[in-house]
PDB file of N, CA and C in Angstrom:
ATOM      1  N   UNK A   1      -3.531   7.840  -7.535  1.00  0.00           N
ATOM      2  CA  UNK A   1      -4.546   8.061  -6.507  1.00  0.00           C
ATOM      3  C   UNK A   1      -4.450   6.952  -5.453  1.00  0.00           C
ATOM      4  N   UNK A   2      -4.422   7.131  -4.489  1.00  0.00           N
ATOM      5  CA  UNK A   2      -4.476   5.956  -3.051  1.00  0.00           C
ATOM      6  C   UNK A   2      -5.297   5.568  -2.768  1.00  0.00           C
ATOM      7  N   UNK A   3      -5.601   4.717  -2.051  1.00  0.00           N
ATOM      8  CA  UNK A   3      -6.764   3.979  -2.199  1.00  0.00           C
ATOM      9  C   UNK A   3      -7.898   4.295  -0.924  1.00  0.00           C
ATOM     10  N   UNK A   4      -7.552   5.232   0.197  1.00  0.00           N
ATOM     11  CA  UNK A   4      -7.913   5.938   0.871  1.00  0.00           C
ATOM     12  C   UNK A   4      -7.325   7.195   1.321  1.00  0.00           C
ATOM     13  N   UNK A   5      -8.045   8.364   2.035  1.00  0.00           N
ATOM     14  CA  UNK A   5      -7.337   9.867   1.930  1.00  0.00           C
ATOM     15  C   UNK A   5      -6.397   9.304   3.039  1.00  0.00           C
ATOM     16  N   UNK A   6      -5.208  10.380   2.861  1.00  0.00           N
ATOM     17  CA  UNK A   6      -4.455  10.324   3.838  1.00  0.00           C
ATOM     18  C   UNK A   6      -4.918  10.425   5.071  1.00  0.00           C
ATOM     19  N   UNK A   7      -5.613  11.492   4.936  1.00  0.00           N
ATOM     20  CA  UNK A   7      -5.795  12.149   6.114  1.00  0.00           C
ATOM     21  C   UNK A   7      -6.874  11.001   7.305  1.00  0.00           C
ATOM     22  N   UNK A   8      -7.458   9.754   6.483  1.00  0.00           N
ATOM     23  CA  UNK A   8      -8.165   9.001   7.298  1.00  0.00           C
ATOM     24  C   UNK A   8      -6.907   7.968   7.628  1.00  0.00           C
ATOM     25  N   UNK A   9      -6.254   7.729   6.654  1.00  0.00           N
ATOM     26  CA  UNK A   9      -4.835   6.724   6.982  1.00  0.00           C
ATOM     27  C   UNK A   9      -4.222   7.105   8.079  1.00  0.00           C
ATOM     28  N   UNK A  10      -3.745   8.152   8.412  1.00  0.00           N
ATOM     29  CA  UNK A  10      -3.306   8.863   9.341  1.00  0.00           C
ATOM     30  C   UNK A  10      -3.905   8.490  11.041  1.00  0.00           C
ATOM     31  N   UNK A  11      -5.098   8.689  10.733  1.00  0.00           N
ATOM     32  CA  UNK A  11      -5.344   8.248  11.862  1.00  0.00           C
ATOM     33  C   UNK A  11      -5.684   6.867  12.013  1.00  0.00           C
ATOM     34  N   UNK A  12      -6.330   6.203  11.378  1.00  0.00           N
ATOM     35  CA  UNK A  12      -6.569   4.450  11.303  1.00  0.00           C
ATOM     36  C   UNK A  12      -5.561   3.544  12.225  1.00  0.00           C
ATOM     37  N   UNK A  13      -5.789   2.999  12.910  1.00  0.00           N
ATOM     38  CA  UNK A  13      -4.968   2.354  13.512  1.00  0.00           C
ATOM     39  C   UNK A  13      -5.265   0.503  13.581  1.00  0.00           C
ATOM     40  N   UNK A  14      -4.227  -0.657  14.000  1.00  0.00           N
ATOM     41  CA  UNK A  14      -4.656  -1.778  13.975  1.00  0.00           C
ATOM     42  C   UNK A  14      -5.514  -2.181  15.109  1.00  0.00           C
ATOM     43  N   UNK A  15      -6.808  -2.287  14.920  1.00  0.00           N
ATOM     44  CA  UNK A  15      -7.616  -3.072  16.524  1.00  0.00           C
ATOM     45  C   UNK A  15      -7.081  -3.797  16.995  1.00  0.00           C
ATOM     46  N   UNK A  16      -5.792  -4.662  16.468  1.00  0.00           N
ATOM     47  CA  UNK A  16      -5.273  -5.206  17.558  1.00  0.00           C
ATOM     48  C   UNK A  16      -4.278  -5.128  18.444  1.00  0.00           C
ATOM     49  N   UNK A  17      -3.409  -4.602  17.753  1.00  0.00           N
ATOM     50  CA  UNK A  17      -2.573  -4.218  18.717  1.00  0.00           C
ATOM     51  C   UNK A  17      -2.027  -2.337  18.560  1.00  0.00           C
ATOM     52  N   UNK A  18      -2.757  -1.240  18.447  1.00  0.00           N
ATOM     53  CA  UNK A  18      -3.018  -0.218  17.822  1.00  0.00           C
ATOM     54  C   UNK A  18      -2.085   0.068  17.640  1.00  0.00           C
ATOM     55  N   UNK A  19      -1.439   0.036  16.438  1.00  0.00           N
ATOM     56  CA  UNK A  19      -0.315   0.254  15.218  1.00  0.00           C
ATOM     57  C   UNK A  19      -0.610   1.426  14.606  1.00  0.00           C
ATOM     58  N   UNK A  20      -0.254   1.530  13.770  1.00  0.00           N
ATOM     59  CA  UNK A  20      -0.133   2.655  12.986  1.00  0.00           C
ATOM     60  C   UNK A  20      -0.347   1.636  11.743  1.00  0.00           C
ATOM     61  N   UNK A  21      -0.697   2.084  10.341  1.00  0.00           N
ATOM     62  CA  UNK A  21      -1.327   1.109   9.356  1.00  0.00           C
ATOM     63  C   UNK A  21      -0.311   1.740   7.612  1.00  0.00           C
ATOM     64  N   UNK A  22       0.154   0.663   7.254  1.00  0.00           N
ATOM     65  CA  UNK A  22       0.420   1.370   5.572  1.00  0.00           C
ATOM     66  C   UNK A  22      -0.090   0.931   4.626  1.00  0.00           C
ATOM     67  N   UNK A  23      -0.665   1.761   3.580  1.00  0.00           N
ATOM     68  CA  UNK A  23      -1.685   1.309   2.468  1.00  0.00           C
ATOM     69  C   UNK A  23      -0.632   0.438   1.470  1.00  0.00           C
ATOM     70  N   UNK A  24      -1.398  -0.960   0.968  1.00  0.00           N
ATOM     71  CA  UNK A  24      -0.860  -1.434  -0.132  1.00  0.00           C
ATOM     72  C   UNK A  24      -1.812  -1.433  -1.099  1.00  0.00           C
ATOM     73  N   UNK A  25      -1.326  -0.575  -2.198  1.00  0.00           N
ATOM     74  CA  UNK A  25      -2.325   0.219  -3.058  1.00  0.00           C
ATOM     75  C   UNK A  25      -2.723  -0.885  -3.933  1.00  0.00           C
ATOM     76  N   UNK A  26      -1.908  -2.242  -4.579  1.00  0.00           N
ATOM     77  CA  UNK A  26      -1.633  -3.019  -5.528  1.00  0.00           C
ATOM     78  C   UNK A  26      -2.712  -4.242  -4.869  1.00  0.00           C
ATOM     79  N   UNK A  27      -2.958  -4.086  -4.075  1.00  0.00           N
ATOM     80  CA  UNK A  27      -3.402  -5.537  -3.065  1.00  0.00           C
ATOM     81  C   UNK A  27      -5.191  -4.524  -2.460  1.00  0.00           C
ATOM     82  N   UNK A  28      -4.905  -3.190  -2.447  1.00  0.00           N
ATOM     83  CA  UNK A  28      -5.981  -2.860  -1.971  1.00  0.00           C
ATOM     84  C   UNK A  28      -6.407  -3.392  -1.118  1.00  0.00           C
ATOM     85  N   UNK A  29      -5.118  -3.270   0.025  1.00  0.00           N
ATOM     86  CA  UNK A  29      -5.168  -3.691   1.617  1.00  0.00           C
ATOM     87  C   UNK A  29      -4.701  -2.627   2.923  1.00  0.00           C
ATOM     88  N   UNK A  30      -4.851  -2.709   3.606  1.00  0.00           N
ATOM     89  CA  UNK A  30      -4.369  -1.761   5.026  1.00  0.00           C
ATOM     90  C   UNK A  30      -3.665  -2.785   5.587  1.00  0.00           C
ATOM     91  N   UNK A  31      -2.002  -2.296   5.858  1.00  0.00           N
ATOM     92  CA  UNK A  31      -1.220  -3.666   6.989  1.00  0.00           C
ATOM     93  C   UNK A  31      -0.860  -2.875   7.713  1.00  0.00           C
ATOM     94  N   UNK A  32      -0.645  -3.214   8.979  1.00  0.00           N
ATOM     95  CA  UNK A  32      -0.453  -3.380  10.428  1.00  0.00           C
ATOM     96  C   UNK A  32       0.796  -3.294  10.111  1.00  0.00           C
ATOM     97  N   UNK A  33       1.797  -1.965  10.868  1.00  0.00           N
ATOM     98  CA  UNK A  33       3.473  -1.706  11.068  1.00  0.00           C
ATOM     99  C   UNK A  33       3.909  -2.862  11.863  1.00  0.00           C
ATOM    100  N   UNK A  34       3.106  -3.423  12.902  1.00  0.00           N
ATOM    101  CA  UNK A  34       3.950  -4.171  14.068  1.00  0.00           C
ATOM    102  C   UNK A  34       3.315  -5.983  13.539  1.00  0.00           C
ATOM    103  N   UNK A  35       2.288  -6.190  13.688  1.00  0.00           N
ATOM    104  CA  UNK A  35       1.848  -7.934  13.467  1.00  0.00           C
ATOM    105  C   UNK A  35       1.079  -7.705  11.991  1.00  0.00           C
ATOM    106  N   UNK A  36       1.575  -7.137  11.224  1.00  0.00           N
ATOM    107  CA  UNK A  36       1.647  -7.738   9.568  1.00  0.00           C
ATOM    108  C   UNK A  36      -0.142  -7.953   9.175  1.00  0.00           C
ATOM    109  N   UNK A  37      -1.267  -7.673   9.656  1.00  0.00           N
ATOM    110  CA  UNK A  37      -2.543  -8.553   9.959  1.00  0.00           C
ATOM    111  C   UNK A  37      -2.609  -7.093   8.792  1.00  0.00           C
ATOM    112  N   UNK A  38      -3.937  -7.846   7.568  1.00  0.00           N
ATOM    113  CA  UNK A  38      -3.885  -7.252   6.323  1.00  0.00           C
ATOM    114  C   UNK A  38      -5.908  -6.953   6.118  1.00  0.00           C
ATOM    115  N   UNK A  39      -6.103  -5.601   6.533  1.00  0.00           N
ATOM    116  CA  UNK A  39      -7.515  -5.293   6.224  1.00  0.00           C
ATOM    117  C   UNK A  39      -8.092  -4.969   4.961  1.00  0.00           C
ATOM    118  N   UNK A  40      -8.882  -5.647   4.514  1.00  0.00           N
ATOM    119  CA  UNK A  40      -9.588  -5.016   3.129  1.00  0.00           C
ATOM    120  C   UNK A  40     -10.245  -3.638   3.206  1.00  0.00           C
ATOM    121  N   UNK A  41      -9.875  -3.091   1.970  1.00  0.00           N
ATOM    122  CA  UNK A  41     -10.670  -1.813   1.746  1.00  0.00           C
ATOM    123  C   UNK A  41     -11.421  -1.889   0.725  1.00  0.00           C
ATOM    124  N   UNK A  42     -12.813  -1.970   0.791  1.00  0.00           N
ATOM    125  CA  UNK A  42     -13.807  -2.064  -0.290  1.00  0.00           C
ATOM    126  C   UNK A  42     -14.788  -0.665  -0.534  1.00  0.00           C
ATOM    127  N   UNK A  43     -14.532  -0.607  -2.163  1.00  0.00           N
ATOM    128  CA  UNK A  43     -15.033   0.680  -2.314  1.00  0.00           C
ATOM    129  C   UNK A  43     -14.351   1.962  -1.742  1.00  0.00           C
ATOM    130  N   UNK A  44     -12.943   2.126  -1.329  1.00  0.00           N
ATOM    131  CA  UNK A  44     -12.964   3.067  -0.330  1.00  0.00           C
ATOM    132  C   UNK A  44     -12.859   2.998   1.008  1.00  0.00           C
ATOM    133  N   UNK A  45     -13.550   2.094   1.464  1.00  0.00           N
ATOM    134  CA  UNK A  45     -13.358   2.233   2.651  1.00  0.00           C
ATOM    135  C   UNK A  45     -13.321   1.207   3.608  1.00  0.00           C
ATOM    136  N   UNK A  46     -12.239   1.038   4.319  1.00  0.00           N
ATOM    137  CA  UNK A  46     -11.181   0.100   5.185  1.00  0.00           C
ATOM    138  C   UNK A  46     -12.098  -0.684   6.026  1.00  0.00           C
ATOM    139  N   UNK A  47     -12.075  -1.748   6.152  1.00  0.00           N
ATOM    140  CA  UNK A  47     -13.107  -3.011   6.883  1.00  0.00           C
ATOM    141  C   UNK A  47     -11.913  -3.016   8.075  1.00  0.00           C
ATOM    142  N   UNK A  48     -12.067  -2.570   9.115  1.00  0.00           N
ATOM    143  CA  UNK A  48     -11.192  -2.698  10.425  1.00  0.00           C
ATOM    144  C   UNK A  48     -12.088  -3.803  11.399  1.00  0.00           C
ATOM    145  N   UNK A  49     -12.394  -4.464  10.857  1.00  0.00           N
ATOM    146  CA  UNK A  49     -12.622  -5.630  11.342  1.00  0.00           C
ATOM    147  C   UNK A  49     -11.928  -6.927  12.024  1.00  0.00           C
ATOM    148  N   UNK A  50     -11.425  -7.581  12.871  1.00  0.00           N
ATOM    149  CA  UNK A  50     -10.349  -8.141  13.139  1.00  0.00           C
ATOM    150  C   UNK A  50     -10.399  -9.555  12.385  1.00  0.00           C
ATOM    151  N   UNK A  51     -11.778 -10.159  12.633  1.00  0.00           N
ATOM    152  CA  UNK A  51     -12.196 -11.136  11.559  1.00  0.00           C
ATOM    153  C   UNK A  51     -12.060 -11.344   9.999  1.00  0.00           C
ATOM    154  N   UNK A  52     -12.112 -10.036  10.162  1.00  0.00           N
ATOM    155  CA  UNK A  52     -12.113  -9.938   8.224  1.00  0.00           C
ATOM    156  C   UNK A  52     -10.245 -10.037   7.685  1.00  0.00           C
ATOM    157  N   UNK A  53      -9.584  -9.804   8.712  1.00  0.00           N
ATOM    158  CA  UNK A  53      -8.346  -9.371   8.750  1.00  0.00           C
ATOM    159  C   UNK A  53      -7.658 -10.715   8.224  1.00  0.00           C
ATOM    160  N   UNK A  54      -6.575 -10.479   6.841  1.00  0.00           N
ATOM    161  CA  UNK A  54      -5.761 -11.298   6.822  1.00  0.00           C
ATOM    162  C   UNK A  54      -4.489 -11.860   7.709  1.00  0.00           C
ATOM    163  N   UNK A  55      -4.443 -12.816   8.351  1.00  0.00           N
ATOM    164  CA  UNK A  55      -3.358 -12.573   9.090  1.00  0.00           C
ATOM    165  C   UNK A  55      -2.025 -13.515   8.454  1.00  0.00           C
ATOM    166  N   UNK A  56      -0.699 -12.912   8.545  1.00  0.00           N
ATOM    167  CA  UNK A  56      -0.116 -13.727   8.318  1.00  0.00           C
ATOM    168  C   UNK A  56       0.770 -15.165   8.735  1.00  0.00           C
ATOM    169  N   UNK A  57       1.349 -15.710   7.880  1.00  0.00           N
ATOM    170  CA  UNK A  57       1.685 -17.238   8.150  1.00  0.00           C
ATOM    171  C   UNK A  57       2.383 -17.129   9.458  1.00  0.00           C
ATOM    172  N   UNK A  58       3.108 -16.405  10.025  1.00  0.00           N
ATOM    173  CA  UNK A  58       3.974 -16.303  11.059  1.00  0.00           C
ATOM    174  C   UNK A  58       3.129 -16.091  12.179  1.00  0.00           C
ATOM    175  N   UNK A  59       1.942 -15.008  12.265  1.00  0.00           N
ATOM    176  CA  UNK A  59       1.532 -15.110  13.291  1.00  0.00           C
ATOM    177  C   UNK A  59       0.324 -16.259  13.762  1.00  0.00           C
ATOM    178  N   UNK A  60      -0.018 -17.316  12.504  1.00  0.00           N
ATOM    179  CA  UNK A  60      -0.877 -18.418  12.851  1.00  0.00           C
ATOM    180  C   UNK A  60       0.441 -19.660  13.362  1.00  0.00           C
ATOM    181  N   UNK A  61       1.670 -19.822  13.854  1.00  0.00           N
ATOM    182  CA  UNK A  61       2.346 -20.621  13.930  1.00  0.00           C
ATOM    183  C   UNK A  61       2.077 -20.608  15.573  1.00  0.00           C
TER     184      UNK A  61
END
């Protein structure tokens, strides 16, 4: 089971730079195709928050 429907994945995109998004089911995260930035999904449903957003080591350099 995934950790959100496709059909909302599908459309979800990154607030920051509007990407397209792939679920990491193991991490129960949403990442960003283009700047890697990692959203929590709690309960279901995706915190597209930019704040809340993990970002990674490369793009804090």
């Amino acid at each position: 089971m995934s950790i959100i429907k496709k059909e909302l994945l599908d459309i979800l995109v990154c607030p920051v730079d509007k990407n397209p998004l792939k679920a990491l089911e193991k991490e129960m995260k949403l990442e960003c195709s283009s700047c890697g930035r990692k959203y929590p999904v709690k309960d279901g449903i995706p915190v597209m928050l930019i704040d809340a957003a993990e970002i990674p080591k490369k793009a804090k350099e």
